[in-house]
Protein backbone atom coordinates (compact mmCIF):
# COMPACT_ATOMS: atom_id res chain seq x y z
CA UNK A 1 -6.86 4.53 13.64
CA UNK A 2 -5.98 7.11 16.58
CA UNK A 3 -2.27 7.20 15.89
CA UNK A 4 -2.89 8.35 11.87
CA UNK A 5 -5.75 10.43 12.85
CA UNK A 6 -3.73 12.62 15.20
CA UNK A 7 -0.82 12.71 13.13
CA UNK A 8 -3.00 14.08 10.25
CA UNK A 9 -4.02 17.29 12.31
CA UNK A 10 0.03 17.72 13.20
CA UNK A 11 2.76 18.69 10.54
CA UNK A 12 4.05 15.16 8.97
CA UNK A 13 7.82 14.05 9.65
CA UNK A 14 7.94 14.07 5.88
CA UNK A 15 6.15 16.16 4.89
CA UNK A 16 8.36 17.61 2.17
CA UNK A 17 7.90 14.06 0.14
CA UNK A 18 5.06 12.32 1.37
CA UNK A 19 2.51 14.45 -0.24
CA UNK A 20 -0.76 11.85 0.11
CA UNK A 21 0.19 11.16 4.01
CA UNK A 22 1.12 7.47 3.13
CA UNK A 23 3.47 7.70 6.62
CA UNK A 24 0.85 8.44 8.69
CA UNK A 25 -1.64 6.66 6.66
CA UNK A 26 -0.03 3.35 6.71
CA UNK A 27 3.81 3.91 7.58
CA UNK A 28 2.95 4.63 11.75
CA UNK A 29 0.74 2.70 12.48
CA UNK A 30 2.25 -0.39 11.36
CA UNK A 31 5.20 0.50 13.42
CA UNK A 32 3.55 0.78 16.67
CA UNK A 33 1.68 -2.53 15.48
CA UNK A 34 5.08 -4.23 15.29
CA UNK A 35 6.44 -2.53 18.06
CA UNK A 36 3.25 -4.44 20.17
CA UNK A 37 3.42 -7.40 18.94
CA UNK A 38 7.36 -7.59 20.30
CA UNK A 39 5.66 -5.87 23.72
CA UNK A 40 2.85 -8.44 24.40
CA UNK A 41 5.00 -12.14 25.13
CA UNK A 42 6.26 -10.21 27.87
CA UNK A 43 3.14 -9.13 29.20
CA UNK A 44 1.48 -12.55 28.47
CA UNK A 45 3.06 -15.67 28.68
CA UNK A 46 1.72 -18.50 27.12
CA UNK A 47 0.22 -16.23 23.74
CA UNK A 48 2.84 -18.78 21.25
CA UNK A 49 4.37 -15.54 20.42
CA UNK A 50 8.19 -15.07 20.61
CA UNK A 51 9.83 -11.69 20.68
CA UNK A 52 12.55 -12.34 19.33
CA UNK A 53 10.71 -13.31 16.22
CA UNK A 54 8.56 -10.46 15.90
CA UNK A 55 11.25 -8.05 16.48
CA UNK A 56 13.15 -9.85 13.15
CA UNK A 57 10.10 -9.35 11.25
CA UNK A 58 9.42 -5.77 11.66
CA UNK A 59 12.63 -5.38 11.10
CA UNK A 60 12.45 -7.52 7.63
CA UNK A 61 9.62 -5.66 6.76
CA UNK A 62 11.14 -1.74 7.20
CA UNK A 63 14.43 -2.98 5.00
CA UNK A 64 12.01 -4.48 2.37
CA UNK A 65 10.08 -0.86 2.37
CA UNK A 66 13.46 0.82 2.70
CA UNK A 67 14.69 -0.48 0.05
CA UNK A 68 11.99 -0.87 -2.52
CA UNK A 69 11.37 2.73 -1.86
CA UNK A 70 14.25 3.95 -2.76
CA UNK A 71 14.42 2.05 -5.75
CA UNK A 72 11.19 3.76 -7.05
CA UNK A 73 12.93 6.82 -5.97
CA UNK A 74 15.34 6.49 -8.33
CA UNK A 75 13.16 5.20 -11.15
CA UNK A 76 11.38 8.02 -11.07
CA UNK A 77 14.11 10.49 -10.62
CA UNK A 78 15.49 8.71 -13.88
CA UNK A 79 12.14 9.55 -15.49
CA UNK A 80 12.04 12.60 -14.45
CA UNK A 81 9.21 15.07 -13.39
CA UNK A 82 6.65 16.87 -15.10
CA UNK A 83 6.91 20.58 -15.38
CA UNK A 84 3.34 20.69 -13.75
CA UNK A 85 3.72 18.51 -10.45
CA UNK A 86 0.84 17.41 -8.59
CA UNK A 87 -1.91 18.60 -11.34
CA UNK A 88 -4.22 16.04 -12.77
CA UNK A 89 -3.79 18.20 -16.18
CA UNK A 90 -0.14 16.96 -16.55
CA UNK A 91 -1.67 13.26 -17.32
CA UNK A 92 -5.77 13.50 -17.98
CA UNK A 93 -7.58 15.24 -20.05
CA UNK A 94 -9.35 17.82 -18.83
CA UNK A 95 -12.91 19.96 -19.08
CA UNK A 96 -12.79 23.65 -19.95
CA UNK A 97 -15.64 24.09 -17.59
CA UNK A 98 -14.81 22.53 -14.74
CA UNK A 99 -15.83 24.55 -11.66
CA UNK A 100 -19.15 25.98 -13.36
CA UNK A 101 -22.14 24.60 -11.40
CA UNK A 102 -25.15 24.16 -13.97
CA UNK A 103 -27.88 25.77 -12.97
């Protein structure tokens, strides 16, 4: 939680694309996560854990993100983009008086 947290408060590495912080949300912090699960058979012996194994899987797992992400890349680059981005009034209906507190 401490490592998407701070990374909130500090400009994102993509910050250009990831507009709803889904790297530091969830992106991060599963990398570190991988990168300890490699760490800790070397710092304790005897866990059942092998490295090596470890290591393949996080690796697995960013070509499996890597490349389904850039497939819905390109799905929606084929689709192509509103003229309103990031408004909910480009796909909901809205209420003309939204904002007015009743009193």
């Amino acid at each position: 939680g401490l490592l998407s947290t701070v990374r909130f408060t500090k400009s994102p590495f993509f910050g250009d694309v990831d507009t709803c912080g889904i790297s530091n949300l969830h992106g991060m912090p599963g990398i570190f996560g991988g990168l300890v699960s490699i760490a800790v058979p070397f710092m304790y012996h005897g866990t059942g854990l092998v490295a090596a194994h470890q290591a393949i899987g996080l690796a697995g797992t960013l070509v499996v993100a890597c490349v389904t992400g850039a497939a819905t890349g390109f799905i929606l680059k084929a689709v192509g983009t509103p003229e309103e981005s990031f408004t909910d009034d480009t796909f909901w209906a809205e209420c003309d008086d939204k904002g007015i507190a009743k009193q």
